[in-house]
C-alpha atoms as a PDB file:
ATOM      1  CA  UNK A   1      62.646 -13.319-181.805  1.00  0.00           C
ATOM      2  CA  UNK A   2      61.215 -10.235-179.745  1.00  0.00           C
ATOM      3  CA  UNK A   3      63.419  -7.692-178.323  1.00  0.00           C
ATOM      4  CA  UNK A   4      63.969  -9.513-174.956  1.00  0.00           C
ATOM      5  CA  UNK A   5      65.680 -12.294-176.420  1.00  0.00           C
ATOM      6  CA  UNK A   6      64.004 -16.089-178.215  1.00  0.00           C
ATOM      7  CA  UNK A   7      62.208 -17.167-175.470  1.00  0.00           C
ATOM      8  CA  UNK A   8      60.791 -14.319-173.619  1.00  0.00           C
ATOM      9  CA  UNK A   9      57.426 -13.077-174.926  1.00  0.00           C
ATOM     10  CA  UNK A  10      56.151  -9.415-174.973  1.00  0.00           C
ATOM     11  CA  UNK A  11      54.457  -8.413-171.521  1.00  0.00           C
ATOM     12  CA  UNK A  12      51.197  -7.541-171.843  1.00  0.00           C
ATOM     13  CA  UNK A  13      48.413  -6.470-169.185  1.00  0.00           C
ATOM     14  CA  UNK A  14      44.788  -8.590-168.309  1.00  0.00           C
ATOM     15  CA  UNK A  15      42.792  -7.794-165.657  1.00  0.00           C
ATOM     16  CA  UNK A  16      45.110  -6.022-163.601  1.00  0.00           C
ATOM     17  CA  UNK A  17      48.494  -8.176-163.549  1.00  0.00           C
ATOM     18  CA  UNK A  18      51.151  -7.984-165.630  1.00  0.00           C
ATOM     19  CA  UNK A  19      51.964 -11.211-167.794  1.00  0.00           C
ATOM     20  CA  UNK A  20      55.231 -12.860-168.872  1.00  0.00           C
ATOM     21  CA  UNK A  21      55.820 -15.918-170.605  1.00  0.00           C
ATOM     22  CA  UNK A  22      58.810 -17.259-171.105  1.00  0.00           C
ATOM     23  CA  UNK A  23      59.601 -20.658-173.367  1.00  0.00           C
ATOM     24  CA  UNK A  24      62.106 -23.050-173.885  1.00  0.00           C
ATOM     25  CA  UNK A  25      62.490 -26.553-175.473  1.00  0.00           C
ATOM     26  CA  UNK A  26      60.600 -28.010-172.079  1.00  0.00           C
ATOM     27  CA  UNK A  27      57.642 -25.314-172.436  1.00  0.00           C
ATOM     28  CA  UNK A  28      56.807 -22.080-171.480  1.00  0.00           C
ATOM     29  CA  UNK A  29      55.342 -20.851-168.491  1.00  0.00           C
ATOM     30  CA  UNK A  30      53.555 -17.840-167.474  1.00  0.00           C
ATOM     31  CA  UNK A  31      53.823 -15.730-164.712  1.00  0.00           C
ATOM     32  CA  UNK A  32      50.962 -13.006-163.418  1.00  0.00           C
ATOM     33  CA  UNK A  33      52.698  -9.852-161.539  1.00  0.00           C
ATOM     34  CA  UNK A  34      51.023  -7.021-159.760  1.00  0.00           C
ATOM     35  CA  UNK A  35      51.940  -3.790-160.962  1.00  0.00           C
ATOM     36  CA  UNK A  36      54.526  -2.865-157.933  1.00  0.00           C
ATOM     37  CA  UNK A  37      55.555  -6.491-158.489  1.00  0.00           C
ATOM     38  CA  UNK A  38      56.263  -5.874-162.015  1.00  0.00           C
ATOM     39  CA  UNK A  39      57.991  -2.569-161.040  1.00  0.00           C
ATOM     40  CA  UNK A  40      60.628  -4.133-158.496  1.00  0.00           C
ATOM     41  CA  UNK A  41      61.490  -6.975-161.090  1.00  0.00           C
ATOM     42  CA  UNK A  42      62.050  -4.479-163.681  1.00  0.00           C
ATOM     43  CA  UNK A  43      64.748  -2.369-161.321  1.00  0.00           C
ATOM     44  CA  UNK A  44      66.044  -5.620-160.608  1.00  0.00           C
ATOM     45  CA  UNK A  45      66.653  -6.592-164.279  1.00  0.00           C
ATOM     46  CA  UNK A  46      68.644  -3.084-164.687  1.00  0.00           C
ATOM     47  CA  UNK A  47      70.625  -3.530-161.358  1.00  0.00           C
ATOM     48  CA  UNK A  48      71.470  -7.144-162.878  1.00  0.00           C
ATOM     49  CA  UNK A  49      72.194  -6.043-165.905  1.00  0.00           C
ATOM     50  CA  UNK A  50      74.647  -3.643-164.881  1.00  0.00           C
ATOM     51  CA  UNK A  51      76.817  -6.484-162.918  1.00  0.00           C
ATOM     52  CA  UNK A  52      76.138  -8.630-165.648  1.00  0.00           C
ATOM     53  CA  UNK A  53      78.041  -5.851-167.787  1.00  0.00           C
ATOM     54  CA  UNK A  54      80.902  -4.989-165.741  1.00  0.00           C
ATOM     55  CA  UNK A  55      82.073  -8.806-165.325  1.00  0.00           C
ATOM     56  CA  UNK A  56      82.429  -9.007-169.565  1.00  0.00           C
ATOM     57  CA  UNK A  57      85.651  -9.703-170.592  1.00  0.00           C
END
């Protein structure tokens, strides 16, 4: 398991895109991001993460 959880693979960069794959019993898929791209999802994530937080019981 890597440090993002079962299915998530490490991101790594080619050619100037940030790759993701993520699996699950169905498959995986794989997902190319431009840098900025990758930048916004990642302050998403945290913002996210920080609901996610304050709704646990």
């Amino acid at each position: 398991m890597s440090k993002y959880g079962a299915d998530v693979d490490e991101p790594y960069a080619h050619v100037g895109r940030v790759k993701l794959r993520v699996s699950d019993y169905d498959g995986s898929a794989v997902t190319g991001l431009s840098p900025d791209e990758a930048r916004l999802l990642g302050l998403r994530l945290i913002k996210t993460a920080d609901e996610a937080e304050a709704q646990e019981w």
